[in-house]
Protein backbone atom coordinates (compact mmCIF):
# COMPACT_ATOMS: atom_id res chain seq x y z
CA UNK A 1 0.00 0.00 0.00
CA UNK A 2 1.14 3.54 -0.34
CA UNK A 3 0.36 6.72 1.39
CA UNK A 4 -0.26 9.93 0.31
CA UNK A 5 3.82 10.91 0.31
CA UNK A 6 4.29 7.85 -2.07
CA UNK A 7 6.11 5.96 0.07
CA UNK A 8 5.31 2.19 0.65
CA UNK A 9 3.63 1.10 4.38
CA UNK A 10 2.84 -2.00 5.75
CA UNK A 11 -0.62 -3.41 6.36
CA UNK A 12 -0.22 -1.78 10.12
CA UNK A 13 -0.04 1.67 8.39
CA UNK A 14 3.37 2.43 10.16
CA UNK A 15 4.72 5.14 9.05
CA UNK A 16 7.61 3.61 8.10
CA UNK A 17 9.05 2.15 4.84
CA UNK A 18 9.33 -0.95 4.42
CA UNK A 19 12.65 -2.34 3.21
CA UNK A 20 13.64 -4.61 0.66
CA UNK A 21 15.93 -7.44 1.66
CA UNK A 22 18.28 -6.83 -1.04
CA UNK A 23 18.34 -2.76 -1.17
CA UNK A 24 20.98 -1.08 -3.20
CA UNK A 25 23.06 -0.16 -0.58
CA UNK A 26 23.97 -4.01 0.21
CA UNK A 27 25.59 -4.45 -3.46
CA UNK A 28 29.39 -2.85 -4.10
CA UNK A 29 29.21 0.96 -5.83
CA UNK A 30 31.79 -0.96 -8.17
CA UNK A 31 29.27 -4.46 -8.76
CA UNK A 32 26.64 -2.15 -9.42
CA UNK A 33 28.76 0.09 -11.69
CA UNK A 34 29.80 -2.97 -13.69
CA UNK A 35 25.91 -4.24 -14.16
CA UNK A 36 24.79 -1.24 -15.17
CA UNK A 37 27.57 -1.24 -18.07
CA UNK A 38 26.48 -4.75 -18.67
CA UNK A 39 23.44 -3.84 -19.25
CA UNK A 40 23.39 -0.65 -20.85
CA UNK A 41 25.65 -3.11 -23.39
CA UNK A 42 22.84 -5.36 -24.10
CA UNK A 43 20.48 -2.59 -24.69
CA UNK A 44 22.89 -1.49 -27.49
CA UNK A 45 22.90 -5.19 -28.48
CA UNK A 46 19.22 -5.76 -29.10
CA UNK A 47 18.79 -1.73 -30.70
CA UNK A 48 21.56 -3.03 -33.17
CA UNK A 49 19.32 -6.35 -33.61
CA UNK A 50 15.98 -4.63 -34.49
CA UNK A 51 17.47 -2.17 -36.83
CA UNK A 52 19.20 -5.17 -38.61
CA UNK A 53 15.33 -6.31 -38.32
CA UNK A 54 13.95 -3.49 -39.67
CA UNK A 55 16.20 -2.63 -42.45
CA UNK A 56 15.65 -6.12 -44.03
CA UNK A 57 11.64 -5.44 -43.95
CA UNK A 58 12.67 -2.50 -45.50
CA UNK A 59 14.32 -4.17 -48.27
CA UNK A 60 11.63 -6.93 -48.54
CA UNK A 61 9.02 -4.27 -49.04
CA UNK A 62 10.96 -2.21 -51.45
CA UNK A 63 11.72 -5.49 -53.59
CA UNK A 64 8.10 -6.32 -53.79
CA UNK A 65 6.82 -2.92 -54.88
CA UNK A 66 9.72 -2.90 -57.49
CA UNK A 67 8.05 -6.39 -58.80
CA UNK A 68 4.59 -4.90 -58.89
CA UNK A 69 5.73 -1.86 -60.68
CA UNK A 70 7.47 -4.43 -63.20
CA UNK A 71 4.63 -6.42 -64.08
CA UNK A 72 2.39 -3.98 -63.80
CA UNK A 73 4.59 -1.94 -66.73
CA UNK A 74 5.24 -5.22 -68.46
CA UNK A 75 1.23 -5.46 -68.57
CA UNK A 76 0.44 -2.20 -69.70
CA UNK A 77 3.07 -2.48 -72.54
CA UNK A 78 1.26 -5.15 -73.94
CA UNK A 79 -1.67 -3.86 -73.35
CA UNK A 80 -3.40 -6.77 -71.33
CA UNK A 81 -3.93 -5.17 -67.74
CA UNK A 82 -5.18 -8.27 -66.30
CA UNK A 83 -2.65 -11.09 -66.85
């Protein structure tokens, strides 16, 4: 539950926040330091994956407009619009 200051409070409604077993000041400035770098790292990763992703939809897309455009000019030069 939370109070009207935001702050987390047991079912007693003490005042008082209520800790996490594993708060951030139990892990080393330098641990933490070296997740977060680990982390921001596979962020970077997976961006590099989905534009990698996205640039081959890209090219997918563009390739089948360029074949509708072709048959669709191939078509109209021989003057049979539907097949």
């Amino acid at each position: 539950m939370k109070d009207k200051k935001d702050k987390e409070v047991d079912l007693n409604n003490n005042q008082e926040p209520i800790t996490s077993i594993s708060s951030p000041n139990t892990i080393d400035e330098a641990e933490m330091m070296k997740e977060v770098n680990q982390k921001i790292l596979e962020l970077n990763d997976y961006a590099s994956f989905i534009k990698k992703k996205k640039s081959m939809i890209n090219i997918r897309n563009y390739f089948f407009l360029y074949q509708l455009i072709t048959e669709k000019e191939k078509k109209s030069k021989t003057g049979n619009e539907y097949g």
